[in-house]
N, C-alpha and C. Protein backbone atom coordinates (compact mmCIF):
# COMPACT_ATOMS: atom_id res chain seq x y z
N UNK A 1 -18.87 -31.28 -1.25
CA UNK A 1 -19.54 -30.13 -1.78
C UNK A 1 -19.86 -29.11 -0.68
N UNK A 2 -20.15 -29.37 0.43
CA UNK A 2 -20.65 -28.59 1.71
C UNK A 2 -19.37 -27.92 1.82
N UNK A 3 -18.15 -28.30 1.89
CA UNK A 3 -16.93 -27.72 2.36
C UNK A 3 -16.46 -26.70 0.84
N UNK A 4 -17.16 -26.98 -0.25
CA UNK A 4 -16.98 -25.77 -1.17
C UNK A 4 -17.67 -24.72 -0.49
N UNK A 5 -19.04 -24.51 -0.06
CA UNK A 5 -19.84 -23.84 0.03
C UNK A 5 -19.12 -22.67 1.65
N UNK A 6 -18.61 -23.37 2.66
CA UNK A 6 -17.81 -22.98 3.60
C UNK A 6 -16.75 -22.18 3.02
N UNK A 7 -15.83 -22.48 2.38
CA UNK A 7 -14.85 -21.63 2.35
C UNK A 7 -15.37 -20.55 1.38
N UNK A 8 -16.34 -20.96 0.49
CA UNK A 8 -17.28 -19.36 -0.43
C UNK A 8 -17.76 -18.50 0.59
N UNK A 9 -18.44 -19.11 1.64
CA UNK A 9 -19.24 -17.85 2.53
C UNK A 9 -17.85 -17.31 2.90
N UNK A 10 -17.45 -18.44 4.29
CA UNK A 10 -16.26 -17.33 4.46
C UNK A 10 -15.37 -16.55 4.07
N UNK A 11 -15.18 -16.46 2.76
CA UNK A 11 -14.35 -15.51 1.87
C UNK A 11 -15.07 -14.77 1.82
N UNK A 12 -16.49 -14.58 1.69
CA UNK A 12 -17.32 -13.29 1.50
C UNK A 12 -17.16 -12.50 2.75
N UNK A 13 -17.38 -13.60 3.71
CA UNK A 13 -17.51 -12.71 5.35
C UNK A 13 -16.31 -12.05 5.00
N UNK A 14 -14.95 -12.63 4.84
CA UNK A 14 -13.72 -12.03 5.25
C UNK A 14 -13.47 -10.08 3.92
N UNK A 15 -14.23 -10.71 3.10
CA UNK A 15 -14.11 -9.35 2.26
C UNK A 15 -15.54 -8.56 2.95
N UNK A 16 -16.60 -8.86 3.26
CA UNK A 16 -17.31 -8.01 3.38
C UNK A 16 -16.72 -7.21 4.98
N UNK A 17 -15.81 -8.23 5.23
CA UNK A 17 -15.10 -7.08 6.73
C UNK A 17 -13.84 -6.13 6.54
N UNK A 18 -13.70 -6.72 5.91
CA UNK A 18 -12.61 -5.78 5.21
C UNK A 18 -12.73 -4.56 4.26
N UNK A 19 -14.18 -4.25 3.65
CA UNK A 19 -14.46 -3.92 3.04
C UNK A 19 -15.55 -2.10 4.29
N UNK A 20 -15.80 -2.88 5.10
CA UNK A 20 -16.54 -2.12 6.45
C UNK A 20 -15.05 -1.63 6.71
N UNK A 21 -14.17 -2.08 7.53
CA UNK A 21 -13.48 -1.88 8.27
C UNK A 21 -11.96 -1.17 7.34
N UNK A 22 -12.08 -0.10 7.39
CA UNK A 22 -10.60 0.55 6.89
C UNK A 22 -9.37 -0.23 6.91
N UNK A 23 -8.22 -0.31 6.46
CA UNK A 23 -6.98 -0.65 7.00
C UNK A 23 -6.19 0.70 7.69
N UNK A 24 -5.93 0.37 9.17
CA UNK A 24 -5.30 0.91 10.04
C UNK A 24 -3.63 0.79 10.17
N UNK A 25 -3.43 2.15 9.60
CA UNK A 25 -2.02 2.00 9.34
C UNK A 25 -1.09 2.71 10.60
N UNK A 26 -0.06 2.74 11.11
CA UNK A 26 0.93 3.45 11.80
C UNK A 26 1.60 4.11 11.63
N UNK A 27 1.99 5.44 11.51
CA UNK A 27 3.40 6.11 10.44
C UNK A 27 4.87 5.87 11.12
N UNK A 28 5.27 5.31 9.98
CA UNK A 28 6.83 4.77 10.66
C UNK A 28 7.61 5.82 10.87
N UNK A 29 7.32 7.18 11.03
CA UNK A 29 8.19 8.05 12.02
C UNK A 29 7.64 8.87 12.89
N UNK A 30 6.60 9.23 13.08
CA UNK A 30 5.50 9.95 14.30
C UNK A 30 4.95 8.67 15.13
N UNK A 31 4.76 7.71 14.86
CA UNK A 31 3.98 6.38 15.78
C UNK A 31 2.64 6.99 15.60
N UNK A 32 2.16 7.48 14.92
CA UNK A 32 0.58 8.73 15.15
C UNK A 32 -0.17 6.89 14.15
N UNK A 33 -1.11 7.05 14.48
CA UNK A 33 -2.24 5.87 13.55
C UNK A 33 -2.62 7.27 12.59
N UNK A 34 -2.73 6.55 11.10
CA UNK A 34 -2.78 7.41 9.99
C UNK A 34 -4.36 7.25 9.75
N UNK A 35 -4.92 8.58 9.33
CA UNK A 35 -6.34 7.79 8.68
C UNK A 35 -6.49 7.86 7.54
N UNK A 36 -7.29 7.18 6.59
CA UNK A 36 -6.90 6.34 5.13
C UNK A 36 -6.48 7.87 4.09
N UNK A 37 -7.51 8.52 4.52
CA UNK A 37 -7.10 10.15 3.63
C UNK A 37 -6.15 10.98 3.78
N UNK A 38 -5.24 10.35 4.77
CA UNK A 38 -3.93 11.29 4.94
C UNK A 38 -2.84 9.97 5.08
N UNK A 39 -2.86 9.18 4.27
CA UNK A 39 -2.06 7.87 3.97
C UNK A 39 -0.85 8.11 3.09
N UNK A 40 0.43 8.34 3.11
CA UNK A 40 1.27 8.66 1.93
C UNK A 40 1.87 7.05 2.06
N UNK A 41 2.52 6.26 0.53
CA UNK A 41 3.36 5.41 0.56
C UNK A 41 5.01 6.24 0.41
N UNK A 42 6.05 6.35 1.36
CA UNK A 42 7.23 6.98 1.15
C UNK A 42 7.93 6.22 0.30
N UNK A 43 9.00 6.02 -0.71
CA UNK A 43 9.38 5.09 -0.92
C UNK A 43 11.31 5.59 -0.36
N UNK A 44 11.59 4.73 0.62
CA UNK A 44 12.96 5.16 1.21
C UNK A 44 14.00 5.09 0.29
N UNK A 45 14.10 4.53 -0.97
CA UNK A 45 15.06 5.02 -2.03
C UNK A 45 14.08 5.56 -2.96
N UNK A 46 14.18 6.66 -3.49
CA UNK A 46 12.95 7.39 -4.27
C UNK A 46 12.96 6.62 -6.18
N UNK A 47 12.31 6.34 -6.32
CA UNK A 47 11.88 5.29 -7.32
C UNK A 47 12.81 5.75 -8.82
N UNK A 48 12.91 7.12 -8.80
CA UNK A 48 13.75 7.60 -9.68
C UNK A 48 15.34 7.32 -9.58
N UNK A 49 15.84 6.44 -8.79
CA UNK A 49 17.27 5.97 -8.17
C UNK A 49 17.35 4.43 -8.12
N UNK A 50 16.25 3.87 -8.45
CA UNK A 50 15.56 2.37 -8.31
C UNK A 50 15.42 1.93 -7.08
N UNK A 51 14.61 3.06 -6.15
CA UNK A 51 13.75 2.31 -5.03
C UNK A 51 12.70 2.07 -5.48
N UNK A 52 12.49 0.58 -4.48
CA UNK A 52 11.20 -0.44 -4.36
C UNK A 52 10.50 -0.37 -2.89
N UNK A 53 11.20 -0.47 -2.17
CA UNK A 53 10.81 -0.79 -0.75
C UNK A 53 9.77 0.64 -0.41
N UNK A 54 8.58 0.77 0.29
CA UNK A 54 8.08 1.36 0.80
C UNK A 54 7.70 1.72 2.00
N UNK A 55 7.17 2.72 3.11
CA UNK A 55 6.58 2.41 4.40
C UNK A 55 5.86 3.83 4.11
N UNK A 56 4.49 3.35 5.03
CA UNK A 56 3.70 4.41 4.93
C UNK A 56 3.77 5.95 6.18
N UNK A 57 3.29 6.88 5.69
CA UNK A 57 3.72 7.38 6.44
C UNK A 57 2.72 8.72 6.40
N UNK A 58 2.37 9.58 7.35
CA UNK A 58 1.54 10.43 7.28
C UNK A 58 1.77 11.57 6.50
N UNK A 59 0.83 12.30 5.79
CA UNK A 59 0.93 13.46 4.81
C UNK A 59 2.38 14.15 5.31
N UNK A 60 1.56 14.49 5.92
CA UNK A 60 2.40 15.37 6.94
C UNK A 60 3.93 15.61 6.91
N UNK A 61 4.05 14.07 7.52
CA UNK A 61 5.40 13.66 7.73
C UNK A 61 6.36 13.43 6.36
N UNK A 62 5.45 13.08 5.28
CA UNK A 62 5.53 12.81 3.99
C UNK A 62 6.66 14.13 3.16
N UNK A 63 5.34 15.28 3.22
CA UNK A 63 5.96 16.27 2.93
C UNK A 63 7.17 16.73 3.47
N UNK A 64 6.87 16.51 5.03
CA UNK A 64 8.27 17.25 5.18
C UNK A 64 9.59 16.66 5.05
N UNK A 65 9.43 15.63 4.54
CA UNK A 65 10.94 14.65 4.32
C UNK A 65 10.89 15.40 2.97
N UNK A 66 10.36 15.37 1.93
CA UNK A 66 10.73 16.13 0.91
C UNK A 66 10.90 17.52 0.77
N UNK A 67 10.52 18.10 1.63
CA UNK A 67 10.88 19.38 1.77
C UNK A 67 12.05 19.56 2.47
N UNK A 68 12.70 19.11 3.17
CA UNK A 68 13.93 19.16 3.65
C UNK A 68 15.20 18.02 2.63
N UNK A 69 14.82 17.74 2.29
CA UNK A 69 15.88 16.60 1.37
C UNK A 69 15.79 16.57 -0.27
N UNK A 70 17.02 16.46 -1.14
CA UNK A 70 16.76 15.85 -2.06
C UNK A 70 16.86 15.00 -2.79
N UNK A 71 16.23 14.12 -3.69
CA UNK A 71 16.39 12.70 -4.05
C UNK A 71 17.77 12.17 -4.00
N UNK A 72 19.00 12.67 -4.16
CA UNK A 72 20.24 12.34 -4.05
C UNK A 72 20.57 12.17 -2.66
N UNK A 73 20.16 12.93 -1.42
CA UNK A 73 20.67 12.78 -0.08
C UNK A 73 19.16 11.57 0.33
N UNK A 74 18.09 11.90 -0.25
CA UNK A 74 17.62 10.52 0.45
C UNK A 74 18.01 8.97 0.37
N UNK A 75 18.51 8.98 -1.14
CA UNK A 75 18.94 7.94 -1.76
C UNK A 75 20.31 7.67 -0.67
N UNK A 76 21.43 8.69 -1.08
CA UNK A 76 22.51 8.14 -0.32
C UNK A 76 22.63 8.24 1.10
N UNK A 77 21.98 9.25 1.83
CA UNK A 77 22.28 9.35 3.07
C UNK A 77 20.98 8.79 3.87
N UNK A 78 19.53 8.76 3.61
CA UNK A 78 18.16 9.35 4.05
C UNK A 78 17.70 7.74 3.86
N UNK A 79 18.05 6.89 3.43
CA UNK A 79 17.38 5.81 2.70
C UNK A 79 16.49 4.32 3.48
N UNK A 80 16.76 5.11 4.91
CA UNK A 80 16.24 4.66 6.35
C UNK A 80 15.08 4.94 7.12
N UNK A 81 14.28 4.63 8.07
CA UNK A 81 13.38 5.53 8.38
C UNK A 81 14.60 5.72 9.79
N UNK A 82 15.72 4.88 10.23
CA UNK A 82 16.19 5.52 11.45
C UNK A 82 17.45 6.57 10.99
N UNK A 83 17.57 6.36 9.53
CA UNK A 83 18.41 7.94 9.32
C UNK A 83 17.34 9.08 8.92
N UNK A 84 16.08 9.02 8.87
CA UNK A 84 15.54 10.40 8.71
C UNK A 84 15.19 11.07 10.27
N UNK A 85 14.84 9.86 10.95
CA UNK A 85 14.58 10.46 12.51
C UNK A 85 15.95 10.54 13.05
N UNK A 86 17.15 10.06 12.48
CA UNK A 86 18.34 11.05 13.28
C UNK A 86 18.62 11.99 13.20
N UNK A 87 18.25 13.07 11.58
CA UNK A 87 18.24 14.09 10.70
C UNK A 87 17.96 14.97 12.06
N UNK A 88 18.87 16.38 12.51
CA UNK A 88 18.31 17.29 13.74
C UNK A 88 16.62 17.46 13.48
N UNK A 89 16.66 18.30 12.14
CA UNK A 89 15.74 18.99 11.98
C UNK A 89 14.31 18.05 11.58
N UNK A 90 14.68 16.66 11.19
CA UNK A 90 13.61 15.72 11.04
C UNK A 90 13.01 15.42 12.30
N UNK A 91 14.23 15.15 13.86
CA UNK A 91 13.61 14.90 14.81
C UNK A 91 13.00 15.97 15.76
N UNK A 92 13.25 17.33 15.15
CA UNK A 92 12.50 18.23 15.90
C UNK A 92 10.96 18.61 15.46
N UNK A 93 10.76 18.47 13.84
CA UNK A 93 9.75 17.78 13.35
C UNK A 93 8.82 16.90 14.08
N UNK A 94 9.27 15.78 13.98
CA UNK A 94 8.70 14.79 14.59
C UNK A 94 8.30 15.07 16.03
N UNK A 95 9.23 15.67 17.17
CA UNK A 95 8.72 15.38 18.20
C UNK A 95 7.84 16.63 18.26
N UNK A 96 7.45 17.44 17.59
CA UNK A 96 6.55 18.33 17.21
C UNK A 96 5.19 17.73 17.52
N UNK A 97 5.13 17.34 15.95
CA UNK A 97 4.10 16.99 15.59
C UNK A 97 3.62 15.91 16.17
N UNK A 98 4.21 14.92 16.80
CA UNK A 98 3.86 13.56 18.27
C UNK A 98 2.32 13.91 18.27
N UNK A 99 3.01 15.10 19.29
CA UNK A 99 1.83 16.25 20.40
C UNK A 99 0.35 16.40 19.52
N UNK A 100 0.44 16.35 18.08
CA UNK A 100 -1.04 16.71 17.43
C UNK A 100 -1.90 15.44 17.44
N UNK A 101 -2.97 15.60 16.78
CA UNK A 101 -4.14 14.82 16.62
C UNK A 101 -3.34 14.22 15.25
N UNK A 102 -4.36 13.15 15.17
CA UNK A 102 -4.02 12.23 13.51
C UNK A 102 -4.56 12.89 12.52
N UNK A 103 -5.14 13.68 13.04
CA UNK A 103 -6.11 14.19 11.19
C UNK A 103 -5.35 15.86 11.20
N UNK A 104 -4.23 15.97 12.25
CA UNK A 104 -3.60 17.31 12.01
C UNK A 104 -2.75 17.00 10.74
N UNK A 105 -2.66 18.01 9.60
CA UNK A 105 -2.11 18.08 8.67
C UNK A 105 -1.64 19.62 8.10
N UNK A 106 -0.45 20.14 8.79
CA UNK A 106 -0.19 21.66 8.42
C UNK A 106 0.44 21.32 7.15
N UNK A 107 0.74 23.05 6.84
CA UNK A 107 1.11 23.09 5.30
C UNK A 107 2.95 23.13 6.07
N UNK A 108 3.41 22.99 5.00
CA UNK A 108 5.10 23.07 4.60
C UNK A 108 5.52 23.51 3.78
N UNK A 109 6.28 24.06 4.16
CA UNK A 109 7.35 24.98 3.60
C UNK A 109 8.89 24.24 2.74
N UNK A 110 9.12 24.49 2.08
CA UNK A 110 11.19 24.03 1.47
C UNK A 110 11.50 24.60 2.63
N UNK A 111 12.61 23.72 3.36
CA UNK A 111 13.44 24.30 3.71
C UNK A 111 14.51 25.30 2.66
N UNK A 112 15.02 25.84 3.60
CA UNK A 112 16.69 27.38 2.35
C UNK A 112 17.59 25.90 2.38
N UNK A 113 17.64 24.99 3.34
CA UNK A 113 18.72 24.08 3.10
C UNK A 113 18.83 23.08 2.19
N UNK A 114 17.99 23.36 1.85
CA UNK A 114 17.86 21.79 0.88
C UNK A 114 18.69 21.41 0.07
N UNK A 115 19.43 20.45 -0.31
CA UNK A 115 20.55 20.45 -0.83
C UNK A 115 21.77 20.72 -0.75
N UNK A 116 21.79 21.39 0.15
CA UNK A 116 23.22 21.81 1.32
C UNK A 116 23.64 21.21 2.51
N UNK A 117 23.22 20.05 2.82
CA UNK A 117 24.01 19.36 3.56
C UNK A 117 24.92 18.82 3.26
């Protein structure tokens, strides 16, 4: 009975720390640590094509993959996080934005190309 009572507290400890303590995420194409309010889930085949797989990734960075791409080139060409950072204009993006703070979040624009690659 004592060893019920052990694994009850410690499940509480383990949620009441988890519950204090945010989950600290990484964005899988800036390396920037995300904070929870600027958290996007990407999904690298876009769910309308039957992607499942996800990685998180900052607003930021979020938008601008959709603003430069569309669901057909992410699906067939984009469906990577190391084919969006080969993309020219994704990695000039990126090594952009490196240089900012984590809670930087500019606005974005469509690219004119979209759909013309």
């Amino acid at each position: 009975m004592v060893q019920g009572r052990i694994n009850r507290q410690s499940t509480a400890l383990a949620q009441e720390r988890l519950a204090i303590t945010p989950e600290i995420s990484v964005c899988a194409l800036c390396d920037r640590p995300i904070p929870p309010a600027l958290r996007d889930a990407h999904h690298l085949v876009p769910k309308s094509r039957g992607g499942v797989s996800t990685v998180y990734l900052h607003r930021a960075c979020h938008r601008q993959i959709h603003a430069l791409f569309t669901e057909n080139e992410l699906a067939k060409s984009y469906s990577t996080v190391i084919a969006l950072c080969a993309h020219p204009e994704m990695a000039k993006f990126i090594n952009w934005v490196k240089g900012k703070t984590s809670e930087f979040n500019p606005p974005t624009k469509r690219s004119r190309n979209k759909g013309r690659f």
